[in-house]
C-alpha atoms as a PDB file:
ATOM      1  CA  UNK A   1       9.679  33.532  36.096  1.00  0.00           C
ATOM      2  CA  UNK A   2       7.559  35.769  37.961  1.00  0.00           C
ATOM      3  CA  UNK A   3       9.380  34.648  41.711  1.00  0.00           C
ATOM      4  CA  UNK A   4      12.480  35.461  39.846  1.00  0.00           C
ATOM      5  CA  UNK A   5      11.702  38.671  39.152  1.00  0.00           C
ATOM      6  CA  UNK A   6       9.921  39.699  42.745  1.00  0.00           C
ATOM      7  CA  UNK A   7      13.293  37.962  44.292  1.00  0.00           C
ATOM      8  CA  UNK A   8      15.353  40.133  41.669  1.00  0.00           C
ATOM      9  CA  UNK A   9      12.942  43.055  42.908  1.00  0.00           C
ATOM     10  CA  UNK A  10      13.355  42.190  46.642  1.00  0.00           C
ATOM     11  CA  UNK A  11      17.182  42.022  46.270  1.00  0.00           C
ATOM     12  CA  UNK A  12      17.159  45.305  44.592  1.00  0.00           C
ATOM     13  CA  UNK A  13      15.523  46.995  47.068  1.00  0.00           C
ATOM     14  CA  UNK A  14      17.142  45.981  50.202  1.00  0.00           C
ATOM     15  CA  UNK A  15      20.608  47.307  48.209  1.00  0.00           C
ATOM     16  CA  UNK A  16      19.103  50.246  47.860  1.00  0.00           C
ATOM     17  CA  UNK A  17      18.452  50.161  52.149  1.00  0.00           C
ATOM     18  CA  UNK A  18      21.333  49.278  52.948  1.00  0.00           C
ATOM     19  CA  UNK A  19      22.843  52.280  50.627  1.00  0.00           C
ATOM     20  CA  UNK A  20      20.874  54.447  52.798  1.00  0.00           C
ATOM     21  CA  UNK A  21      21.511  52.832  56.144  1.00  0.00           C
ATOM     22  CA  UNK A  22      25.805  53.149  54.975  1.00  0.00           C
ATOM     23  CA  UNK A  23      25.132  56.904  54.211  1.00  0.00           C
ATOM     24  CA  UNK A  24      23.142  57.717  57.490  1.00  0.00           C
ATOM     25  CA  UNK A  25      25.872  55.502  59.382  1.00  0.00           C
ATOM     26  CA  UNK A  26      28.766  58.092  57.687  1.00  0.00           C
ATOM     27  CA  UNK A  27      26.455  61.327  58.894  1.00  0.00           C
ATOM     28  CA  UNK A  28      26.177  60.378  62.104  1.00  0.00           C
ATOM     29  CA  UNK A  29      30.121  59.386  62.235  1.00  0.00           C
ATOM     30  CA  UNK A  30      31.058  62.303  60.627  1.00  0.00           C
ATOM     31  CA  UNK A  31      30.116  66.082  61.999  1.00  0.00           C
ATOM     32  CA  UNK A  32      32.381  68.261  59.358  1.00  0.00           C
ATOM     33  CA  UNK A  33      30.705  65.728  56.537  1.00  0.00           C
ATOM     34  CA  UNK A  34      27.267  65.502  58.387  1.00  0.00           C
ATOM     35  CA  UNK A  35      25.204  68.588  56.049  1.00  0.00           C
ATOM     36  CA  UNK A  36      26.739  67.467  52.863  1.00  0.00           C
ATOM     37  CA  UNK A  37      26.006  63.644  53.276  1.00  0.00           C
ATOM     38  CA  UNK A  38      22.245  63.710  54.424  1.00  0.00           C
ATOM     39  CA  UNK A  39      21.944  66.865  51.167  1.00  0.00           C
ATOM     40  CA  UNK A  40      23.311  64.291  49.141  1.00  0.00           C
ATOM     41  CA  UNK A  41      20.985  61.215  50.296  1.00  0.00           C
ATOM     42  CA  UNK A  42      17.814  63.319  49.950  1.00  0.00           C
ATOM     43  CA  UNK A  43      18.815  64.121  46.447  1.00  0.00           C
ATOM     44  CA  UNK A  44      19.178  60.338  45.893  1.00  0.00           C
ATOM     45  CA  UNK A  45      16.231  59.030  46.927  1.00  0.00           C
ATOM     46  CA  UNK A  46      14.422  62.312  45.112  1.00  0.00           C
ATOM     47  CA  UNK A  47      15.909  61.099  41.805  1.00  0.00           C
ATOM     48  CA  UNK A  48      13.835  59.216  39.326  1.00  0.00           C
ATOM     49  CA  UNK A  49      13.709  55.878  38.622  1.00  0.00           C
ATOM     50  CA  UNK A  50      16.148  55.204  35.545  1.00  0.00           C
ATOM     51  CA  UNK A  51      15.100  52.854  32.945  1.00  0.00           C
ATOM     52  CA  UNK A  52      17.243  49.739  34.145  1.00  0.00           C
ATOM     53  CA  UNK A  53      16.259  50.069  37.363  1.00  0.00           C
ATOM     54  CA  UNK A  54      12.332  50.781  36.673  1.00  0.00           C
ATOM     55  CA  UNK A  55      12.365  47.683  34.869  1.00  0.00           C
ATOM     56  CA  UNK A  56      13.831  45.723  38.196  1.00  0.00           C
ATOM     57  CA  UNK A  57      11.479  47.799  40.299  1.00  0.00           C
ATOM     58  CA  UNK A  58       8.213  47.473  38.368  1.00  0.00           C
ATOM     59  CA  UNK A  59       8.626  43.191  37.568  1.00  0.00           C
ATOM     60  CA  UNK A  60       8.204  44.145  33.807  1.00  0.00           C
ATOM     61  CA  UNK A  61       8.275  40.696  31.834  1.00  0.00           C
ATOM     62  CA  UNK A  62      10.097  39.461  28.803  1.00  0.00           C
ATOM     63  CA  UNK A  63       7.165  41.251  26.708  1.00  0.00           C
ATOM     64  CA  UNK A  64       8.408  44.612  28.590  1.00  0.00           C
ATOM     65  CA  UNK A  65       4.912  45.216  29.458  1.00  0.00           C
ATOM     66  CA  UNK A  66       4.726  46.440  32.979  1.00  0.00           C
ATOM     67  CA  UNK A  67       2.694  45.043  36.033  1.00  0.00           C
ATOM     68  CA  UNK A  68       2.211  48.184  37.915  1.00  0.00           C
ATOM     69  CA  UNK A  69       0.552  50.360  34.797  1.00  0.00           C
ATOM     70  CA  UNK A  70      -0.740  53.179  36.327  1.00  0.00           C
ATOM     71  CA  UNK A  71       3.337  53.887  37.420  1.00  0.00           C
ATOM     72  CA  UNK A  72       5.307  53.313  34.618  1.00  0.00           C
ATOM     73  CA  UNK A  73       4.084  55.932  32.319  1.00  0.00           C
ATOM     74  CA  UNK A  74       4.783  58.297  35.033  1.00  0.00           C
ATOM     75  CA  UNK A  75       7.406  60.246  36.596  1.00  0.00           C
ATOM     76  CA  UNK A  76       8.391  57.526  39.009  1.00  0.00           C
ATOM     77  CA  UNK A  77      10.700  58.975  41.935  1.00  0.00           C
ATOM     78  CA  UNK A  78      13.030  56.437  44.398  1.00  0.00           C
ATOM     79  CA  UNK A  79      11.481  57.723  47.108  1.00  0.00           C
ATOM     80  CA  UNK A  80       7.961  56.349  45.744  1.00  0.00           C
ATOM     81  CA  UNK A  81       9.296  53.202  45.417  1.00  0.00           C
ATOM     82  CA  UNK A  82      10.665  52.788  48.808  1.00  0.00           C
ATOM     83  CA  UNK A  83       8.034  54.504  50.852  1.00  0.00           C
ATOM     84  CA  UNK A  84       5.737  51.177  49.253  1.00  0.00           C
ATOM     85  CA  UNK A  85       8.475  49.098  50.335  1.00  0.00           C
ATOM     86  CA  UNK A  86       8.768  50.000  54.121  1.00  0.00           C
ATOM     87  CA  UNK A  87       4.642  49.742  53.818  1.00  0.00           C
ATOM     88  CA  UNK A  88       5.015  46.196  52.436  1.00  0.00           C
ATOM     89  CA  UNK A  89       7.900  45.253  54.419  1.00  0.00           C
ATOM     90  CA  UNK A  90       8.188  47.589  57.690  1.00  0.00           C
ATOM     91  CA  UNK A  91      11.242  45.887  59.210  1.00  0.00           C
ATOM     92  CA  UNK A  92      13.731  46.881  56.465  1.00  0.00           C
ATOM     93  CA  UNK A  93      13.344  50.203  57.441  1.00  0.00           C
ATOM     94  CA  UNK A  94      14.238  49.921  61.074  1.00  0.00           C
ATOM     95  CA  UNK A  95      17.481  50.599  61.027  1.00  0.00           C
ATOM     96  CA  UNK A  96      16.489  53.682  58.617  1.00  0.00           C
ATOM     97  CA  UNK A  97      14.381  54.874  61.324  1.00  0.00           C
ATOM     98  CA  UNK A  98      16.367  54.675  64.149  1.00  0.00           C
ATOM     99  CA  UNK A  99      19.426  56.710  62.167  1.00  0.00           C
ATOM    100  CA  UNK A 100      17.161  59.384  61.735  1.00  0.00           C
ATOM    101  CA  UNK A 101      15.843  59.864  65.029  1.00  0.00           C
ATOM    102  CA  UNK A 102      19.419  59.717  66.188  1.00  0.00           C
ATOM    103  CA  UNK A 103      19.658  62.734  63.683  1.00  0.00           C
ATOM    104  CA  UNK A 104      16.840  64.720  64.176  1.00  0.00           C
ATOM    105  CA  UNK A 105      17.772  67.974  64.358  1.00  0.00           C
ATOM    106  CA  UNK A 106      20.169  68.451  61.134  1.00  0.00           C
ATOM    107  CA  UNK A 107      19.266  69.868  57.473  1.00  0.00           C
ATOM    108  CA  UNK A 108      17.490  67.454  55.392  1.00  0.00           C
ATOM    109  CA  UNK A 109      16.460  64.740  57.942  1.00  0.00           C
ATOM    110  CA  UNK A 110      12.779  65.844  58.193  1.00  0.00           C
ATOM    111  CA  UNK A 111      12.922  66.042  53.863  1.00  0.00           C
ATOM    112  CA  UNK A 112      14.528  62.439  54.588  1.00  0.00           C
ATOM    113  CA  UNK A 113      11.924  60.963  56.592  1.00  0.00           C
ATOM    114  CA  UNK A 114       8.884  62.090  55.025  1.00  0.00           C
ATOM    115  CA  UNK A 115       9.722  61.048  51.840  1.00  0.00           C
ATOM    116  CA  UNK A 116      10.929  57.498  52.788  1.00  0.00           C
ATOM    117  CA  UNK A 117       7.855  56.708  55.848  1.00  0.00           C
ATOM    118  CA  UNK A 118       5.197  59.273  54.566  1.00  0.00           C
ATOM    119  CA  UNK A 119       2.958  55.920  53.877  1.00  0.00           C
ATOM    120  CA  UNK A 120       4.637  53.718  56.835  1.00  0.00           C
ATOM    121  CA  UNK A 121       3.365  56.657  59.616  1.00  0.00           C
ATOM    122  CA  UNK A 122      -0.305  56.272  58.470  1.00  0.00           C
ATOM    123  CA  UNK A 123      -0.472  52.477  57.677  1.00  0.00           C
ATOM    124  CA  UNK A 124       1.959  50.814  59.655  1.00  0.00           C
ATOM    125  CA  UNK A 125       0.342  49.640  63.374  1.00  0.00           C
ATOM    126  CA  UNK A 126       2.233  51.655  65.639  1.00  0.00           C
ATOM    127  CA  UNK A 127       2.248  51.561  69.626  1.00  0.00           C
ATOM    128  CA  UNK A 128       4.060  54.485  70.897  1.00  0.00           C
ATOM    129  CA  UNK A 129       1.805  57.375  71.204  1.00  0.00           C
ATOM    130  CA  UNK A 130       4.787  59.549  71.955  1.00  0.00           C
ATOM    131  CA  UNK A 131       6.736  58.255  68.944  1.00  0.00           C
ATOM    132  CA  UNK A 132       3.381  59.565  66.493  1.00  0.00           C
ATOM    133  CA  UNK A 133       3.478  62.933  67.879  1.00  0.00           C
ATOM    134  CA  UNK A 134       7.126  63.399  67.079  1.00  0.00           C
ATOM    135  CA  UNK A 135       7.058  61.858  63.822  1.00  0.00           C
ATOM    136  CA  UNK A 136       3.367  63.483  62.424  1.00  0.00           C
ATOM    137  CA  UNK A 137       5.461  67.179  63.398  1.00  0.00           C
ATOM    138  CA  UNK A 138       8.250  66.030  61.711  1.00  0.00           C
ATOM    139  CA  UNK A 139       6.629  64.693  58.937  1.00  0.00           C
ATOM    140  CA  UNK A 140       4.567  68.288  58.113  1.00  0.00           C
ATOM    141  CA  UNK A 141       8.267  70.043  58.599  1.00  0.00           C
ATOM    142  CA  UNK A 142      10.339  67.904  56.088  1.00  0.00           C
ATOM    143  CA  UNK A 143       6.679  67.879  53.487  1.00  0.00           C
ATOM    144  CA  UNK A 144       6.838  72.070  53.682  1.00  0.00           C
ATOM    145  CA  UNK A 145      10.298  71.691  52.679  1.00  0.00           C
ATOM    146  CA  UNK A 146      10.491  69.499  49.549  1.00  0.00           C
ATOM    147  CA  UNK A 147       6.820  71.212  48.321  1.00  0.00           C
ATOM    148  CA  UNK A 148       9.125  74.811  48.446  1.00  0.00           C
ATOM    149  CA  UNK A 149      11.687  73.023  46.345  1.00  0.00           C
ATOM    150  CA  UNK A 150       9.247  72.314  43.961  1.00  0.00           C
ATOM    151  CA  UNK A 151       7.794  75.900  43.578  1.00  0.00           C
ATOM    152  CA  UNK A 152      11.563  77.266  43.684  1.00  0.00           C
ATOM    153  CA  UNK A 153      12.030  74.929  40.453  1.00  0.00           C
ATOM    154  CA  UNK A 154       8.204  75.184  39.222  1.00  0.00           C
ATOM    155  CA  UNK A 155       8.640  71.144  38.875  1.00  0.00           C
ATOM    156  CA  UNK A 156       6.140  68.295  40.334  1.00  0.00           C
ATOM    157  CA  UNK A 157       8.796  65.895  41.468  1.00  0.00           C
ATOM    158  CA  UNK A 158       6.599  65.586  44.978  1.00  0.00           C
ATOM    159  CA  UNK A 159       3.324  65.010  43.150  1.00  0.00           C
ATOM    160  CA  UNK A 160       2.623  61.706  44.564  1.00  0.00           C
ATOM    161  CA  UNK A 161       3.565  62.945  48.351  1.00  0.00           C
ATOM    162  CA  UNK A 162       1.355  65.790  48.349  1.00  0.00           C
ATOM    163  CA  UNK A 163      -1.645  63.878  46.247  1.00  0.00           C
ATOM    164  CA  UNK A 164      -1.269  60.770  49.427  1.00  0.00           C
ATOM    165  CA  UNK A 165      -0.971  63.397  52.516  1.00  0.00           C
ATOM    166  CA  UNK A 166      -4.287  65.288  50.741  1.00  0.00           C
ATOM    167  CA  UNK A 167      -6.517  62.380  49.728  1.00  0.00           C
ATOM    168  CA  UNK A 168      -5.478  59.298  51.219  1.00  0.00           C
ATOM    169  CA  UNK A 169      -4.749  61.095  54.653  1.00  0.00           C
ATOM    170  CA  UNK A 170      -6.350  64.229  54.955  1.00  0.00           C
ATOM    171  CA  UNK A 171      -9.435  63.205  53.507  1.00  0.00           C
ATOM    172  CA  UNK A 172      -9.441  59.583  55.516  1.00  0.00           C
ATOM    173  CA  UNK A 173     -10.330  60.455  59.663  1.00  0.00           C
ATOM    174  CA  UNK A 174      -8.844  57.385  60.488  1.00  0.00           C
ATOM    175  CA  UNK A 175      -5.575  58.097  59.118  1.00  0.00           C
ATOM    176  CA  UNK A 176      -5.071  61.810  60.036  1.00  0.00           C
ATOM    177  CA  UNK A 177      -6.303  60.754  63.733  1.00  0.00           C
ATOM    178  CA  UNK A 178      -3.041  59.086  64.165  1.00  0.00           C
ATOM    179  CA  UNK A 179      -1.255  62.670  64.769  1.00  0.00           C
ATOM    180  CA  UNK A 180      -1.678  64.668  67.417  1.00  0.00           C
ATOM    181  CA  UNK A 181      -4.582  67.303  66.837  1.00  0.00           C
ATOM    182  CA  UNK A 182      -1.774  70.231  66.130  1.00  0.00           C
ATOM    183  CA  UNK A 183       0.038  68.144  63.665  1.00  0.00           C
ATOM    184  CA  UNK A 184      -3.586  67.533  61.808  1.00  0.00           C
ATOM    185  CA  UNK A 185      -4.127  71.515  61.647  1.00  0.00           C
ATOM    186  CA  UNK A 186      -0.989  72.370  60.435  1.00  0.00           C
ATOM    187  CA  UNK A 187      -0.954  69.327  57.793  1.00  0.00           C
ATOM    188  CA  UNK A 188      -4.206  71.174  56.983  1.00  0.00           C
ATOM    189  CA  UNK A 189      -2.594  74.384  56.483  1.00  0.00           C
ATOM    190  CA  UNK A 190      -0.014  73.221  54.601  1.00  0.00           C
ATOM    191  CA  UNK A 191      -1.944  71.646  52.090  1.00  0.00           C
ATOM    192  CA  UNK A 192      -4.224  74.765  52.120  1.00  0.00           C
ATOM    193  CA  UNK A 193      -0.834  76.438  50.497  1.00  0.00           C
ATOM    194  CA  UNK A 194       0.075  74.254  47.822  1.00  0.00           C
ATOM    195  CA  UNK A 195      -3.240  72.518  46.623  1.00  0.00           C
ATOM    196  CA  UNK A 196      -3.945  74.765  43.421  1.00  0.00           C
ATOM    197  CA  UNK A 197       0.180  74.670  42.433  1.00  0.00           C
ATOM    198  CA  UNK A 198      -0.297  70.759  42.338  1.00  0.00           C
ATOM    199  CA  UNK A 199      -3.741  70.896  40.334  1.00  0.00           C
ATOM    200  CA  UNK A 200      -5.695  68.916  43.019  1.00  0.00           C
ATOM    201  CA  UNK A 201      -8.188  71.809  43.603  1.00  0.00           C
ATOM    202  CA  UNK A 202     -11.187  69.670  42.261  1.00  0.00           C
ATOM    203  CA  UNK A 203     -10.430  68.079  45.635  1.00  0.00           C
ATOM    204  CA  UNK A 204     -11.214  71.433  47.243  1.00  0.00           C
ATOM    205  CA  UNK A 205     -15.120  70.975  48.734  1.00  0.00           C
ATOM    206  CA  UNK A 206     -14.218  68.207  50.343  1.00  0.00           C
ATOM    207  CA  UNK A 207     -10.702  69.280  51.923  1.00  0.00           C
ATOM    208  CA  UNK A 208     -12.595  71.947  53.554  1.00  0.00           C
ATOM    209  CA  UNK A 209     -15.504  69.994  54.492  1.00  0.00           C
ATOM    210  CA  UNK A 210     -12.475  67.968  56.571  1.00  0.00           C
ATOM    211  CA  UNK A 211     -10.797  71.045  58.228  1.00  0.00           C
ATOM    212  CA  UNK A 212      -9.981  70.396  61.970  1.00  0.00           C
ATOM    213  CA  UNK A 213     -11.271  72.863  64.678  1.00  0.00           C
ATOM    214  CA  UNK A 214      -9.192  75.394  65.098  1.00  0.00           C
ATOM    215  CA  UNK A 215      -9.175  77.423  69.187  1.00  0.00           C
ATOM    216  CA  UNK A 216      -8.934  80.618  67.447  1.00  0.00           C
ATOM    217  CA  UNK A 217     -12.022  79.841  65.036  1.00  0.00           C
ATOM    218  CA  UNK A 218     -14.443  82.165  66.619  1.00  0.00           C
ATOM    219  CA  UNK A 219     -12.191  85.010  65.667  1.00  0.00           C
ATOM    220  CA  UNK A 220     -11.197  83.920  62.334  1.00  0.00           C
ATOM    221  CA  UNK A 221     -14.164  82.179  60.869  1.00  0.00           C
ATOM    222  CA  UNK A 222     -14.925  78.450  59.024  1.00  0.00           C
ATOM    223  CA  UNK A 223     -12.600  76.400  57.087  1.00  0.00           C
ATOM    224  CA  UNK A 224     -12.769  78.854  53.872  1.00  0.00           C
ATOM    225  CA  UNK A 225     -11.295  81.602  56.283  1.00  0.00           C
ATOM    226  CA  UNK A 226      -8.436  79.769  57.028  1.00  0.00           C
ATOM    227  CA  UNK A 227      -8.097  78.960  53.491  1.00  0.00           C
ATOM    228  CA  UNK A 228      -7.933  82.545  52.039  1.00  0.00           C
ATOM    229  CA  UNK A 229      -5.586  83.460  55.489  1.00  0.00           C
ATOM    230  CA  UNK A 230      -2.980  80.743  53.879  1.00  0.00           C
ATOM    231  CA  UNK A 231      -3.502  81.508  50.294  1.00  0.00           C
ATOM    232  CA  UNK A 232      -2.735  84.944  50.635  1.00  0.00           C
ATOM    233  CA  UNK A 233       0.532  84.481  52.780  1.00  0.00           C
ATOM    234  CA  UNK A 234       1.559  82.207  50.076  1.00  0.00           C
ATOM    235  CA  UNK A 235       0.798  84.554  47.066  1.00  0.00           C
ATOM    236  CA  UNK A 236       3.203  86.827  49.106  1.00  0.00           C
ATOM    237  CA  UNK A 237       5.964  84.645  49.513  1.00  0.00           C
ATOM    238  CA  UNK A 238       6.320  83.514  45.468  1.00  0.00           C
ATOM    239  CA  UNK A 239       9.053  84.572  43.462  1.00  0.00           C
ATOM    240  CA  UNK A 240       8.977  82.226  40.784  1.00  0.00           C
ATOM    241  CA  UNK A 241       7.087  84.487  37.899  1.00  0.00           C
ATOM    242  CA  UNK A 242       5.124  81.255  36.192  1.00  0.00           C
ATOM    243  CA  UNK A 243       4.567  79.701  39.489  1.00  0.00           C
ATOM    244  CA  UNK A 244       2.419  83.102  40.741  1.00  0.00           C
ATOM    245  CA  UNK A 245       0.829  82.833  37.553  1.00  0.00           C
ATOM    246  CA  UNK A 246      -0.063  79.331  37.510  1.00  0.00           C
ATOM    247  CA  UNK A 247      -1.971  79.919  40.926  1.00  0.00           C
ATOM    248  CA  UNK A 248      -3.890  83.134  39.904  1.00  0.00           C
ATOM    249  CA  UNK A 249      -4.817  81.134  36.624  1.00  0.00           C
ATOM    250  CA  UNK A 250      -5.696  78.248  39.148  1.00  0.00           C
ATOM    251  CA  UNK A 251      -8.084  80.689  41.071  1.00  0.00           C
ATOM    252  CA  UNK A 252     -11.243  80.371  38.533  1.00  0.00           C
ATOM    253  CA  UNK A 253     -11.839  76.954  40.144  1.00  0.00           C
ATOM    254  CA  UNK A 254     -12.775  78.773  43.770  1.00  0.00           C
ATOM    255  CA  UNK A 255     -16.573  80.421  43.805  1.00  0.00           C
ATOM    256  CA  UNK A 256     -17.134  84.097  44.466  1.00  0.00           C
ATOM    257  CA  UNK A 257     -18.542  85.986  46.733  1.00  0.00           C
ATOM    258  CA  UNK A 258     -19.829  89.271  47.145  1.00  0.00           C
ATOM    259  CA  UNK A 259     -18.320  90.448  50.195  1.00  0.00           C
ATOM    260  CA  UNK A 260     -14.751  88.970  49.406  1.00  0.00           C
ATOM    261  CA  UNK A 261     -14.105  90.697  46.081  1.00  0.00           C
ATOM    262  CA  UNK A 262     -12.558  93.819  48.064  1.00  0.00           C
ATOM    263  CA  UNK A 263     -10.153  91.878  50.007  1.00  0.00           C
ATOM    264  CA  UNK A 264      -8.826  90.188  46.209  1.00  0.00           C
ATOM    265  CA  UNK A 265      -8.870  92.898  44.681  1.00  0.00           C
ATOM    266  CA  UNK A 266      -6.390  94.548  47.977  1.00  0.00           C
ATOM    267  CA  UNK A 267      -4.546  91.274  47.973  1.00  0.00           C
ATOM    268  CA  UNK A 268      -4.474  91.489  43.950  1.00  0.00           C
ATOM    269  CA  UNK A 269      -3.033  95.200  43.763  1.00  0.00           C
ATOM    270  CA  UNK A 270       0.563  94.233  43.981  1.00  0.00           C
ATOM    271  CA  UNK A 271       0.355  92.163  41.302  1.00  0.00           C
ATOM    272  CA  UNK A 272      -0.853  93.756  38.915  1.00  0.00           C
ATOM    273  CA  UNK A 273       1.338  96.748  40.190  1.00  0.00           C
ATOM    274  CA  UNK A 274       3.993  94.483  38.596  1.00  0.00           C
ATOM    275  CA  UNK A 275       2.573  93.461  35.613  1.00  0.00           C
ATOM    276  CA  UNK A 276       0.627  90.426  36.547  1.00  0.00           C
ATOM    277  CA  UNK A 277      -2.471  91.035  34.860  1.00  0.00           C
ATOM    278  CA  UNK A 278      -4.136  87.839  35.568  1.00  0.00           C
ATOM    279  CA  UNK A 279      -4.281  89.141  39.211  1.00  0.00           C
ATOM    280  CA  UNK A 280      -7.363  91.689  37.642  1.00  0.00           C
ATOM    281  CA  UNK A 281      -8.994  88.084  36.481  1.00  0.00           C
ATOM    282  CA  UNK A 282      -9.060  86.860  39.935  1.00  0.00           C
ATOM    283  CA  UNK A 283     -10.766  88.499  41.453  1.00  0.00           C
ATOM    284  CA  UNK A 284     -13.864  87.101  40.713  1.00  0.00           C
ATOM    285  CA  UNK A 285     -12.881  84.304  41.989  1.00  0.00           C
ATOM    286  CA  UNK A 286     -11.338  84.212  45.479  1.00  0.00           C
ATOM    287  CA  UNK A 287     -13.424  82.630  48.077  1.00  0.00           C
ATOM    288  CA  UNK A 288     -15.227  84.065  50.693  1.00  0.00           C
ATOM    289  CA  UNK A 289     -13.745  85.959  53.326  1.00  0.00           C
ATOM    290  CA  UNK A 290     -15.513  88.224  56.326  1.00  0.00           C
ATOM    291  CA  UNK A 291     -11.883  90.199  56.673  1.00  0.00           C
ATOM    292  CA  UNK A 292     -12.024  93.779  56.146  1.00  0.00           C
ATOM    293  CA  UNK A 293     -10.072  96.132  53.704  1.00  0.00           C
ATOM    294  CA  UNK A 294      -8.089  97.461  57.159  1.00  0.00           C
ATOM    295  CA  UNK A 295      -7.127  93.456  57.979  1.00  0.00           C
ATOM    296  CA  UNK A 296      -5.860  92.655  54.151  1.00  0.00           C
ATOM    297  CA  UNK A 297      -3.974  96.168  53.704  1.00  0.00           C
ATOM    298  CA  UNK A 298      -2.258  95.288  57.299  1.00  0.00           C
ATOM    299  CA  UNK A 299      -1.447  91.954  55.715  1.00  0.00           C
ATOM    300  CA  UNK A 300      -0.025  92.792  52.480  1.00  0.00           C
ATOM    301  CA  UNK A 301       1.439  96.542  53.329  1.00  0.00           C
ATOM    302  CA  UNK A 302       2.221  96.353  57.282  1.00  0.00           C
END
């Protein structure tokens, strides 16, 4: 019963590939179609699971209780399932792979590849050095792109892609040291953006006891500096109204320090100017930050 079900799983699975590998084939065929096809496959493989085909993908048995538990009561995404599946089986996406470098430059490839070979880049053994530097850049362009579609729609659909690029990459040396050095400090910087809108900031200590080196450190300071650099561009860049206030309410998490309550209270201003008033709550609680008033007002006036 239970070989029935992994074949029934198996089968499923390399439909699903092939699906993909038809719909690349068609993009790369087809320049006036080319934008609207690969839009189309990343917001297939972003959907979640349905309930007929979770039940395929997860081997439940006749009981309906399910085999993977700590996915099923979850969100559970396509692109989760097949990012296991190209660990687990790295052949099958071969094809995939080669599509997408053939595609490289258009809209939606780099959202396409890092949700499909997010896990494959880091655990897969891999030979060609050159081939890791293009794909760790690649992968931190196409992550920054489907983490902004979550803050545009203040949803968590790329939970499980940002929670595996922070702990089971950033936070493993092994696995970050198969990028290149810049793609490691900008996955860092990334991450520095979006940790407190995914809830992960318990995670914070020991993110920045991981930060890279950067060659402009001596200027700008440790790995809090950096930090507080990113935050701050991203508090400017928000738009969404709960999104801005989930990450000032997230901001009681980060410790205090004297000499940094200034620069919140400058980065603050504006939103409170607007009638944020949580932004007057934080600012007892933005990290620490040797930047003076003249550096934050240049930042957040010009």
């Amino acid at each position: 019963m239970r070989q029935a079900s992994a074949n029934r799983r198996s089968d499923y699975l390399k439909a699903l590939t092939q699906e993909i590998e038809r719909k690349l084939q068609k993009a790369l065929s087809s320049s006036s179609q080319r934008i609207e096809l690969l839009q189309q496959l990343f917001a297939d493989i972003a959907l979640e699971v349905d309930d007929r085909a979770r039940d395929i993908i997860l081997n439940r048995d006749e009981r309906g209780a399910g085999l993977i538990e700590d996915r099923i009561e979850s969100c559970l995404c396509f692109y989760e399932v097949l990012a296991d599946h190209y660990v687990s089986v790295p052949e099958d996406g071969k094809r995939i792979l080669d599509l997408i470098v053939q595609l490289w430059s258009q809209s939606f490839v780099s959202h396409i590849f890092t949700l499909l070979f997010h896990k494959w880049l880091f655990e897969v053994p891999l030979e060609e050095t050159e081939a890791l530097l293009r794909y760790g850049s690649a992968l931190v362009q196409g992550a920054t792109n489907v983490f902004w579609i979550d803050i545009q729609t203040n949803t968590r659909r790329f939970l499980s892609l940002f929670h595996y690029l922070l702990e089971e990459v950033a936070l493993v040396p092994d696995r970050r040291d198969r990028i290149s050095l810049q793609a490691c400090r900008d996955l860092f910087l990334l991450l520095s953006r979006f940790i407190l809108f995914y809830d992960l900031d318990y995670l914070l200590e020991r993110f920045l006891k991981e930060f890279p080196t950067f060659p402009n450190s001596f200027l700008v300071g440790g790995p809090a500096d950096f930090f507080v650099i990113e935050l701050t561009d991203q508090l400017q860049k928000l738009k969404v109204e709960p999104v801005l206030l989930h990450y000032l309410s997230r901001m009681s998490v980060l410790q205090a320090r004297s000499y940094s309550k200034d620069a919140a209270k400058e980065l603050l201003v504006p939103f409170w100017n607007r009638g944020r008033g949580r932004g007057y709550e934080s600012y007892d609680h933005f990290p620490p930050t040797p930047y003076p008033k003249s550096w934050v007002n240049q930042k957040m006036f010009g």
